[in-house]
Protein backbone atom coordinates (compact mmCIF):
# COMPACT_ATOMS: atom_id res chain seq x y z
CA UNK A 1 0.00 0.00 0.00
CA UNK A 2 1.76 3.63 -1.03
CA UNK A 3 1.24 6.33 2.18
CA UNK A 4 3.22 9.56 2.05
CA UNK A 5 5.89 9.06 4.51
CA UNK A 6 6.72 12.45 4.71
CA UNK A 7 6.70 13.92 8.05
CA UNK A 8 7.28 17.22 10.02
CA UNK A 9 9.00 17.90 12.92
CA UNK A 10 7.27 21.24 14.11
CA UNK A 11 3.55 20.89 15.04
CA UNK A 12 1.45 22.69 12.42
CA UNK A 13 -2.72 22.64 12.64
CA UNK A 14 -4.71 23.23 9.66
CA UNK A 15 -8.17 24.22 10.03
CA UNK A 16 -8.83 24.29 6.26
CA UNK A 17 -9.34 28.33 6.00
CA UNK A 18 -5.76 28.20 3.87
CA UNK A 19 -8.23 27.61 0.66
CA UNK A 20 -11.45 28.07 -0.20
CA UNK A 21 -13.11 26.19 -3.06
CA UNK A 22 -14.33 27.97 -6.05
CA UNK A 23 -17.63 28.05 -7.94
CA UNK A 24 -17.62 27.22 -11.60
CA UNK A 25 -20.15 29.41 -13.66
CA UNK A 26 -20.18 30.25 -17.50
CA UNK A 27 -23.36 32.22 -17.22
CA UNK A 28 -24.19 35.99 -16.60
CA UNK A 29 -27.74 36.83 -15.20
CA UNK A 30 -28.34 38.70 -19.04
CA UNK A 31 -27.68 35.19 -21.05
CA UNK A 32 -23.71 36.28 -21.86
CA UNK A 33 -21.13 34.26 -21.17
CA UNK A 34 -18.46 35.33 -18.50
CA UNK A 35 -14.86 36.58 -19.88
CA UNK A 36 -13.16 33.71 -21.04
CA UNK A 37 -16.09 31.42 -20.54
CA UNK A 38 -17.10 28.91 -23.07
CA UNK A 39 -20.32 27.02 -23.50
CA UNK A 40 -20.91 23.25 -23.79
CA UNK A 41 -21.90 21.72 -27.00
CA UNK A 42 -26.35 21.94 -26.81
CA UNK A 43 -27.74 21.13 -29.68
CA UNK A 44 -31.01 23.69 -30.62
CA UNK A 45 -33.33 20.50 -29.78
CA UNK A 46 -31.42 19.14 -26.68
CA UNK A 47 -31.61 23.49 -25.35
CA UNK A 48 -34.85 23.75 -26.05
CA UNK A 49 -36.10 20.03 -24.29
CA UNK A 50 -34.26 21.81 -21.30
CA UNK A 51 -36.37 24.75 -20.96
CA UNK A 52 -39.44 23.55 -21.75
CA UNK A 53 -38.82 20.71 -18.53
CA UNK A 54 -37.71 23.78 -16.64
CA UNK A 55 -40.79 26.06 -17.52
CA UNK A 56 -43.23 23.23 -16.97
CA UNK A 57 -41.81 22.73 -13.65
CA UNK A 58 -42.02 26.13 -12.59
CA UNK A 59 -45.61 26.03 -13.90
CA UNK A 60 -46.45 22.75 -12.42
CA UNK A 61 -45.19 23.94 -8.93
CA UNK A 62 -47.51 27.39 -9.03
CA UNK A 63 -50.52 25.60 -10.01
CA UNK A 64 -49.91 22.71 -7.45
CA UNK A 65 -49.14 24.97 -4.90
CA UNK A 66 -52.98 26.93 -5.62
CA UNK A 67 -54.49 23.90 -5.79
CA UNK A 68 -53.57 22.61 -2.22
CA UNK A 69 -54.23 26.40 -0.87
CA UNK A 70 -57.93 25.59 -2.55
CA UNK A 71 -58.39 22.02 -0.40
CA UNK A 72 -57.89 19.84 -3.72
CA UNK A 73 -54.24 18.86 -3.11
CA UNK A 74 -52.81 18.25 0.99
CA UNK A 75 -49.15 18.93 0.56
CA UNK A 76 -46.83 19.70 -2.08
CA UNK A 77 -43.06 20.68 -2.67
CA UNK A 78 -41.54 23.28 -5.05
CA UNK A 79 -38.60 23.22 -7.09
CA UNK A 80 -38.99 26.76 -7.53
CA UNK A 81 -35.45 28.61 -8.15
CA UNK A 82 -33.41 25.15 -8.12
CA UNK A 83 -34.65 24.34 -12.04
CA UNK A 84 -31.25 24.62 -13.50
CA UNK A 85 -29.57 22.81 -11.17
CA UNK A 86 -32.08 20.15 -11.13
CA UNK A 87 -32.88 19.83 -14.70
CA UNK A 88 -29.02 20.71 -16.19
CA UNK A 89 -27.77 17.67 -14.41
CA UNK A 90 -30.75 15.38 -16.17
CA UNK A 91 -29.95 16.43 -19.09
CA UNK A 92 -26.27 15.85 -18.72
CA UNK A 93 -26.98 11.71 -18.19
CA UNK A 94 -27.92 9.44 -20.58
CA UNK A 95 -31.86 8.91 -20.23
CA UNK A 96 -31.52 5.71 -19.00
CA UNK A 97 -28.56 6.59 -16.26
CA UNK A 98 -30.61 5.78 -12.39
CA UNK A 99 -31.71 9.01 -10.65
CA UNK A 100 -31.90 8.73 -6.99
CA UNK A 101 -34.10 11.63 -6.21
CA UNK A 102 -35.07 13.51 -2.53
CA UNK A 103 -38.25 15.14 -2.98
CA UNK A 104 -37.74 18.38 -5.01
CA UNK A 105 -36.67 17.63 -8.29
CA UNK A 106 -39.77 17.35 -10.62
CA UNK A 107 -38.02 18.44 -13.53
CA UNK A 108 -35.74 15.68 -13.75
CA UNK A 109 -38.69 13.45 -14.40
CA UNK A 110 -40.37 16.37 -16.67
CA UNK A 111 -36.97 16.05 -18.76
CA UNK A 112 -37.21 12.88 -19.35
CA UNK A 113 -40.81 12.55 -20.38
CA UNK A 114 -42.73 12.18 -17.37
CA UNK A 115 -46.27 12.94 -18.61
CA UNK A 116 -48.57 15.18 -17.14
CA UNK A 117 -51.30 12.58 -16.24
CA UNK A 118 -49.10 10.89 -14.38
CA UNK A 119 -47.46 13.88 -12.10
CA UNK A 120 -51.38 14.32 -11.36
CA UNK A 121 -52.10 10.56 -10.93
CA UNK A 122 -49.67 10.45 -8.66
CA UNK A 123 -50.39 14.05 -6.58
CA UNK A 124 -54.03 12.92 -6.02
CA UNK A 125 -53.05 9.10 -5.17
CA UNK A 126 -56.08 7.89 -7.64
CA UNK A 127 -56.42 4.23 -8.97
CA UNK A 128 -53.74 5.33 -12.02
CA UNK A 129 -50.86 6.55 -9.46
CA UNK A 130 -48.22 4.22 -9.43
CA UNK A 131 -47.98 4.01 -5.78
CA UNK A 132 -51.67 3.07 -5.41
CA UNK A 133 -52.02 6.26 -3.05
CA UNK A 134 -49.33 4.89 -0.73
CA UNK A 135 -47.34 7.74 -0.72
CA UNK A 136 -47.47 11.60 -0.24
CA UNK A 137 -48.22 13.63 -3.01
CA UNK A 138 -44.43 14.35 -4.98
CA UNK A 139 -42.93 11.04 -3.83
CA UNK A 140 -42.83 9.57 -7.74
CA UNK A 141 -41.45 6.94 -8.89
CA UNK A 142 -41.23 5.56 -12.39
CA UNK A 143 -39.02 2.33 -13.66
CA UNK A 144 -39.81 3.77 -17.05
CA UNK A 145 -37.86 6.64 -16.82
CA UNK A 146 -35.16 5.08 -14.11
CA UNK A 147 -36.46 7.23 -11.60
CA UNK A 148 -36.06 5.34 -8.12
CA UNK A 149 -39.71 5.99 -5.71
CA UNK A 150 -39.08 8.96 -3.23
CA UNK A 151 -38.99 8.20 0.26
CA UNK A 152 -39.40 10.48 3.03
CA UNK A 153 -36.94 9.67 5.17
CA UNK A 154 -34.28 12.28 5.04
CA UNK A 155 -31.28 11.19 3.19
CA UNK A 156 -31.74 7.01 2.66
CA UNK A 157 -31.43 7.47 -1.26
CA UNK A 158 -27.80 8.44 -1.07
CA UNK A 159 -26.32 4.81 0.55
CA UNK A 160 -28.56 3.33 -1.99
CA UNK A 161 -27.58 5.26 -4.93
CA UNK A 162 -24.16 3.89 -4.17
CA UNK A 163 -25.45 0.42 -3.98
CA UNK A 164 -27.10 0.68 -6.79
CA UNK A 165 -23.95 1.58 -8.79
CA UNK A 166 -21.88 -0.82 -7.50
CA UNK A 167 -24.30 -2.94 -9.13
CA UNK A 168 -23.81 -1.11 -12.43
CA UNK A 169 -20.09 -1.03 -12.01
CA UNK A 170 -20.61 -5.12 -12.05
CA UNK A 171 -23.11 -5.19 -15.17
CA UNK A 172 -20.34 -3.11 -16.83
CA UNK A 173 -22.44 -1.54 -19.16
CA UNK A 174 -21.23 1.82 -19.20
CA UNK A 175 -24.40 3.93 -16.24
CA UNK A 176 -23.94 5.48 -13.47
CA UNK A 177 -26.21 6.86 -11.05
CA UNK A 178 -27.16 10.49 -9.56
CA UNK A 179 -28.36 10.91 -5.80
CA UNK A 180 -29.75 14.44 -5.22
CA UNK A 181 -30.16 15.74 -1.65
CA UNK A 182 -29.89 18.85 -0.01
CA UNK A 183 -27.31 20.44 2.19
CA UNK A 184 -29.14 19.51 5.36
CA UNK A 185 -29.21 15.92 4.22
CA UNK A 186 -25.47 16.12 3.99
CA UNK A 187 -25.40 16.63 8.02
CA UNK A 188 -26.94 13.13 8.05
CA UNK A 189 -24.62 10.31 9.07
CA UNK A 190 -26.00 8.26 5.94
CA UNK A 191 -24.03 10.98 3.67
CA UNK A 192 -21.00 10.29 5.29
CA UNK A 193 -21.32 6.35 5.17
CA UNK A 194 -22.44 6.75 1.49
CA UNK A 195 -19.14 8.75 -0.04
CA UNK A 196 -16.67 6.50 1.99
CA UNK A 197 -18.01 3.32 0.71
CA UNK A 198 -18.54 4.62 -2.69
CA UNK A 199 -14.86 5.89 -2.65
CA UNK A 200 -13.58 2.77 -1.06
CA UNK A 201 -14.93 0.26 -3.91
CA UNK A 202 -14.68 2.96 -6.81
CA UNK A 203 -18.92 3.15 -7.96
CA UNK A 204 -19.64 5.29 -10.59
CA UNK A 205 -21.90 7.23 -8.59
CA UNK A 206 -22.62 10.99 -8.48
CA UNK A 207 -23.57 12.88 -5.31
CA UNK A 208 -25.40 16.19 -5.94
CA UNK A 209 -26.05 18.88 -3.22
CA UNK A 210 -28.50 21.19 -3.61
CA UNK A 211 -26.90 23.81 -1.47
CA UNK A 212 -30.32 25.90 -0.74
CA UNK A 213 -29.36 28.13 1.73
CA UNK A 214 -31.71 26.38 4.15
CA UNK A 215 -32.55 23.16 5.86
CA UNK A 216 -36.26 23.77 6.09
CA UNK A 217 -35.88 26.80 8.81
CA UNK A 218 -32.29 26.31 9.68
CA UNK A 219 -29.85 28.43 7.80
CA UNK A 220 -26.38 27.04 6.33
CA UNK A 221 -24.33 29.36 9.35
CA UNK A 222 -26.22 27.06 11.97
CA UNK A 223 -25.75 23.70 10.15
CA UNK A 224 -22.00 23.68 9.92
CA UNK A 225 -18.59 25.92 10.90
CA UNK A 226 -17.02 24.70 6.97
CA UNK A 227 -16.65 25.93 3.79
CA UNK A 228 -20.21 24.34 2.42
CA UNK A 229 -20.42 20.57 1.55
CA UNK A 230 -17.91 20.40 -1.41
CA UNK A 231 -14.81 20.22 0.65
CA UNK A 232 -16.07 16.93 3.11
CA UNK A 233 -15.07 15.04 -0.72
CA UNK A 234 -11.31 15.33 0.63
CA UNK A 235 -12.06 13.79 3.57
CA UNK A 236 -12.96 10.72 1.26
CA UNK A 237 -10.11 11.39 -1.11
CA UNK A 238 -13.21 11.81 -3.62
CA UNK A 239 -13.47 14.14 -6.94
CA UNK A 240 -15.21 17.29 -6.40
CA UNK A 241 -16.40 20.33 -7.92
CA UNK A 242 -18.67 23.37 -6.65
CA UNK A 243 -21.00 24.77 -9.23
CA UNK A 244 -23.67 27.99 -9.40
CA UNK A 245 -26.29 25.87 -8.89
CA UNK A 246 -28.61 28.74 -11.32
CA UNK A 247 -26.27 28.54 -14.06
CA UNK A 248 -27.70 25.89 -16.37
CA UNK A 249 -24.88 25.47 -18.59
CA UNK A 250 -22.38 25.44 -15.37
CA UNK A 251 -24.50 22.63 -14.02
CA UNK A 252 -24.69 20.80 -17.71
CA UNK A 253 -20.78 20.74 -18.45
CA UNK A 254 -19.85 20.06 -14.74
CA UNK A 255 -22.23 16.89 -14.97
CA UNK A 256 -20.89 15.96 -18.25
CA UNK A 257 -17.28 15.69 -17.04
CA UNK A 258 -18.66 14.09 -13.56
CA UNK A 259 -20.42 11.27 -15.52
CA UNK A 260 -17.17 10.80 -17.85
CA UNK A 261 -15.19 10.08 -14.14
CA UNK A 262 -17.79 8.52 -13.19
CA UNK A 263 -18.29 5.94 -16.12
CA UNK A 264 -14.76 5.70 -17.63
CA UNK A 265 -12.65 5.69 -14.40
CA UNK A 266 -15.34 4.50 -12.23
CA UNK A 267 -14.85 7.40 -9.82
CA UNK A 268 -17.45 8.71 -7.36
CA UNK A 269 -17.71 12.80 -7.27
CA UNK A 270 -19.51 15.24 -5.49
CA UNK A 271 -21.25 18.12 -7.00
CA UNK A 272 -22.41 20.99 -4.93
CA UNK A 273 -24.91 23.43 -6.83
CA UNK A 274 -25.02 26.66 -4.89
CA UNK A 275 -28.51 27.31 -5.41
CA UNK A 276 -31.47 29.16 -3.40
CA UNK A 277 -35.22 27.90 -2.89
CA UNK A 278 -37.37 30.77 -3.71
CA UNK A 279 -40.09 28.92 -2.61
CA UNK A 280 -41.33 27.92 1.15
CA UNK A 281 -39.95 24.75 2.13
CA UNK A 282 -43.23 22.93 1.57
CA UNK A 283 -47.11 23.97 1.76
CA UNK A 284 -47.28 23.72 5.45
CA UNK A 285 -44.03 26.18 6.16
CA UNK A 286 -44.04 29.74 6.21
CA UNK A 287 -40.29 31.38 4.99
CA UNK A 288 -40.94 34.80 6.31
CA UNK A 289 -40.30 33.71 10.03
CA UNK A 290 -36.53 33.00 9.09
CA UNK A 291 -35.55 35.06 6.31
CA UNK A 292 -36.06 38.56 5.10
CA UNK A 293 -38.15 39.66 2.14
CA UNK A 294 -34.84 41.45 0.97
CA UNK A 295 -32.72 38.29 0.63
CA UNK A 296 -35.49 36.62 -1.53
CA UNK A 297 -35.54 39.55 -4.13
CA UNK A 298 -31.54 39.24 -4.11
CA UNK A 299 -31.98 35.85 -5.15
CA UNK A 300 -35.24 36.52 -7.46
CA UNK A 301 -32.88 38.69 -9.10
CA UNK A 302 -31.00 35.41 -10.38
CA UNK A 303 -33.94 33.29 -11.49
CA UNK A 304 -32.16 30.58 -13.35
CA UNK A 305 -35.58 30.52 -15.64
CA UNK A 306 -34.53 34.16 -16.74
CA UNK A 307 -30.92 33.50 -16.93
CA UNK A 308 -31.75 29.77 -19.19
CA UNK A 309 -34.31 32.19 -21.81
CA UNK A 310 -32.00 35.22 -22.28
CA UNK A 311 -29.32 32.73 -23.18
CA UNK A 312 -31.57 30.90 -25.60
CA UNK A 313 -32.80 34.23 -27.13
CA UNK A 314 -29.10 35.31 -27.78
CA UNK A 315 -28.97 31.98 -29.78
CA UNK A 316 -32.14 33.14 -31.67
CA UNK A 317 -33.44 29.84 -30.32
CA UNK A 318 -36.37 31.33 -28.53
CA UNK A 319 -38.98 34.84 -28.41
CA UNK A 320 -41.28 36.84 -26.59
CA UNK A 321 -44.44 34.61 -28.40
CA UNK A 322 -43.04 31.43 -28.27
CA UNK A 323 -42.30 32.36 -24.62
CA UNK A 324 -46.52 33.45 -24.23
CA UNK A 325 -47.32 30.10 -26.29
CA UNK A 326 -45.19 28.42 -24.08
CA UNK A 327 -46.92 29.43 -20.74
CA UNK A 328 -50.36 29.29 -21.94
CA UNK A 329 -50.15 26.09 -23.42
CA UNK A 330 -48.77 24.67 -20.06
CA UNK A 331 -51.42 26.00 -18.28
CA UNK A 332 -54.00 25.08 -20.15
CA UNK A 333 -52.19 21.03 -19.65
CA UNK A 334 -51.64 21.33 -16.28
CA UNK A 335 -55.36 22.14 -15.39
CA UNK A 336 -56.95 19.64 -17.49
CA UNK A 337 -54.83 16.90 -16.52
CA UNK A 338 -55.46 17.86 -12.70
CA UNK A 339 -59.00 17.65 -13.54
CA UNK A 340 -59.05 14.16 -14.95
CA UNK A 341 -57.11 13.05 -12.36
CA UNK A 342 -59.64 14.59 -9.61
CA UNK A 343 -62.46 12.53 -11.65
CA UNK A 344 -60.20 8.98 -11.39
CA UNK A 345 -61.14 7.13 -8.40
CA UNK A 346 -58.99 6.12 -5.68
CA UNK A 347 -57.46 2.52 -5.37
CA UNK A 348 -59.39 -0.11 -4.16
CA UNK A 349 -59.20 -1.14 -0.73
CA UNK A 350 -57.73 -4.68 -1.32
CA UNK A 351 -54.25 -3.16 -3.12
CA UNK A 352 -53.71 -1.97 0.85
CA UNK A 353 -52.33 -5.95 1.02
CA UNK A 354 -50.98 -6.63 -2.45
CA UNK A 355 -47.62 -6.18 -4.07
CA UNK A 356 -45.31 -6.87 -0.70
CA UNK A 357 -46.03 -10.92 -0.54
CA UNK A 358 -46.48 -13.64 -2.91
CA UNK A 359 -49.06 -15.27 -1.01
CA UNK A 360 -51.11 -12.75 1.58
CA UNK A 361 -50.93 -14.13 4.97
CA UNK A 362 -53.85 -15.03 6.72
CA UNK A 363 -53.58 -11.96 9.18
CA UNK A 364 -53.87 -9.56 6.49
CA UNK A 365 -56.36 -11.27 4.94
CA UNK A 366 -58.22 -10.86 8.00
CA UNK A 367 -57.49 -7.24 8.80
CA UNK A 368 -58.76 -5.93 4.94
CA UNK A 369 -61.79 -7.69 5.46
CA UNK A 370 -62.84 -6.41 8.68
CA UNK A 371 -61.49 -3.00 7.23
CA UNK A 372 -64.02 -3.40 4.46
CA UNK A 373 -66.56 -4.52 6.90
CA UNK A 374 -66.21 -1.48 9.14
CA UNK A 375 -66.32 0.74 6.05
CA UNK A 376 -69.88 -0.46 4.90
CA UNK A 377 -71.34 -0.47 8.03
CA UNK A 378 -70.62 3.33 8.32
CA UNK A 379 -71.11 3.92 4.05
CA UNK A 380 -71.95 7.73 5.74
CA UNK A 381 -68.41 8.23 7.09
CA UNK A 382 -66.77 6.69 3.86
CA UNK A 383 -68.52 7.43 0.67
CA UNK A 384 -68.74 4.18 -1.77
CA UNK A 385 -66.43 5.52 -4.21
CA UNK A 386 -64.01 7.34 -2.21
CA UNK A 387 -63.46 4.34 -0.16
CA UNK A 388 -62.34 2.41 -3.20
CA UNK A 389 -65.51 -0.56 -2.60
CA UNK A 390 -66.09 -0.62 -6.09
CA UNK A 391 -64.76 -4.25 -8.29
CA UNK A 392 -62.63 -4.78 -4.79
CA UNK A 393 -61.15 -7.90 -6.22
CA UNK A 394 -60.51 -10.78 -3.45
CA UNK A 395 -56.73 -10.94 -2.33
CA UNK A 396 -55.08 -14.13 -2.99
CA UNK A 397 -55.02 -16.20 -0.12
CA UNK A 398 -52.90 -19.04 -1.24
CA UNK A 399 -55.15 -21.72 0.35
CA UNK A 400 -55.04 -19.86 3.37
């Protein structure tokens, strides 16, 4: 095994504030380039797939957001302000690369084709959604698009994105996998575990921070004494690279070159996307009783939705009417498909037992029908077809 031998013979303490860790951009707020900056390759098609996923997310989140104020929806999270960093990476992978998701990036699923029907499907937990209403509204999930079901619990994903590419290190056909999480999942001790045993057997695995500013209430100064999240890769001799997280083509190239190390050398890095959530934490939490008004129009002030069009328009990719097309036509989308979804009934009682054993056990068996039992005799308390009675198909018992 090779160590550096070298030693010294006067005691010297480093505290790490003898470097600081830069952030790459290529981006101005008006669309230009900075001096000496030069863009990725994007294709007209590939740009413009990129903003429509970020303008539908934006869009998605506003109307989502109305509809739970109105009673329709009970809870929802916004990606509002972290587009760029969320979609630019996406689009970086190939589509069929894993994404390990926490709960607040919708527009990686947009990107790759994630239809409208079946954001709603899943929001309003009707018979269509996926997760047969198991989850909270914005946990997806969709083997389709290699989108791995969110779970709440703060932080699992990223040990099990790291499993998950060890796997595809052993497959050897040429994917990787993305865990996003944000910077107060990093003070979780399943972070830590997760980039030492990535870095120990060598999985092509990519670890993105979303370094928001906030975790929920608790501000970045009160989470940790360092120099962000980037510089804990050292501690796990791991690749790293801090990026402005609103800078789509930052994000895009720095992904690019993270998936090459990631893929060809089997190398595990660590992106951290300085970014800010313009948005409350959720539905249920109110931002204006831990930050001021005036550090939200700062950061309004570098909408990466603004920064993504005037770059496009520069291209003469993109217009004032194609922009108003744009935003009507996802409006119009996104409040028919919540409608249909509304009308779709929920999932029927017996799929509360299915899909976790072969054979249900007796117990269960049991349980759902004095479940359904209880329901009918109070039809007053749960309406027919909310309560998912109708074409209840009988579990299979196996003999039981």
């Amino acid at each position: 095994m090779n160590r550096d031998t070298s030693t010294a013979h006067v005691p010297h303490f480093m505290t790490g504030d003898e470097w600081q860790i830069p952030t790459f951009a290529l981006l101005r707020q008006d669309g230009t380039l900075h001096d000496g900056a030069a863009a990725p390759e994007l294709s007209h098609d590939k740009a413009l797939r990129i903003y429509h996923a970020m303008r539908f997310t934006r869009v998605l989140d506003e109307r989502m957001l109305a509809a739970q104020r109105q009673g329709r929806l009970s809870f929802y999270l916004q990606c509002t302000g972290e587009e760029a960093t969320v979609v630019g990476a996406t689009a970086a992978l190939q589509d069929d690369d894993m994404i390990m998701a926490q709960y607040r990036e919708q527009g990686a699923l947009a990107y790759r084709g994630f239809s409208i029907d079946e954001f709603m499907n899943q929001l309003f937990g009707n018979a269509l959604d996926y997760g047969k209403g198991r989850q909270m509204p914005i946990h997806y999930g969709s083997a389709e698009h290699h989108y791995m079901t969110i779970s709440s619990p703060l932080a699992t994903q990223i040990p099990q994105a790291v499993g998950y590419a060890y796997g595809q290190k052993l497959d050897g056909e040429g994917r990787c996998t993305i865990t996003f999480f944000g910077e107060g999942a990093a003070s979780e001790g399943d972070f830590h575990a997760a980039l030492n045993m990535a870095s120990v057997h060598q999985v092509p695995v990519i670890f993105l921070c979303r370094n928001n500013g906030y975790a929920i209430s608790t501000p970045t100064c009160e989470q940790f004494a360092a120099d962000g999240i980037a510089p804990r890769a050292f501690g796990y001799r791991m690749h790293v690279i801090r990026v402005d997280g609103n800078d789509l083509l930052a994000v895009y190239q720095a992904t690019l070159e993270a998936r090459r190390l990631a893929v060809e050398d089997n190398k595990p890095v660590l992106i951290e996307a300085m970014t800010y959530r313009l948005a409350a934490h959720s539905s249920s939490d109110d931002p204006s009783g831990y930050r001021s008004q005036k550090e939200e129009a700062a950061w309004r002030e570098k909408d990466p939705l603004a920064r993504m069009r005037h770059w496009l328009e520069r291209q003469g990719w993109w217009d004032d009417d194609e922009e108003r097309r744009l935003e009507e036509q996802l409006r119009d989308e996104v409040l028919a498909a919540m409608k249909r979804a509304e009308r779709q009934p929920p999932p029927p009682l017996a799929s509360l037992v299915s899909d976790v054993y072969d054979e249900v056990p007796a117990a269960l068996v049991e349980q759902l029908a004095a479940l359904e039992a209880h329901v009918r005799r109070y039809p007053e308390e749960y309406p027919r077809g909310a309560a998912g009675l109708d074409g209840v198909a009988e579990p299979a018992t196996g003999g039981q």
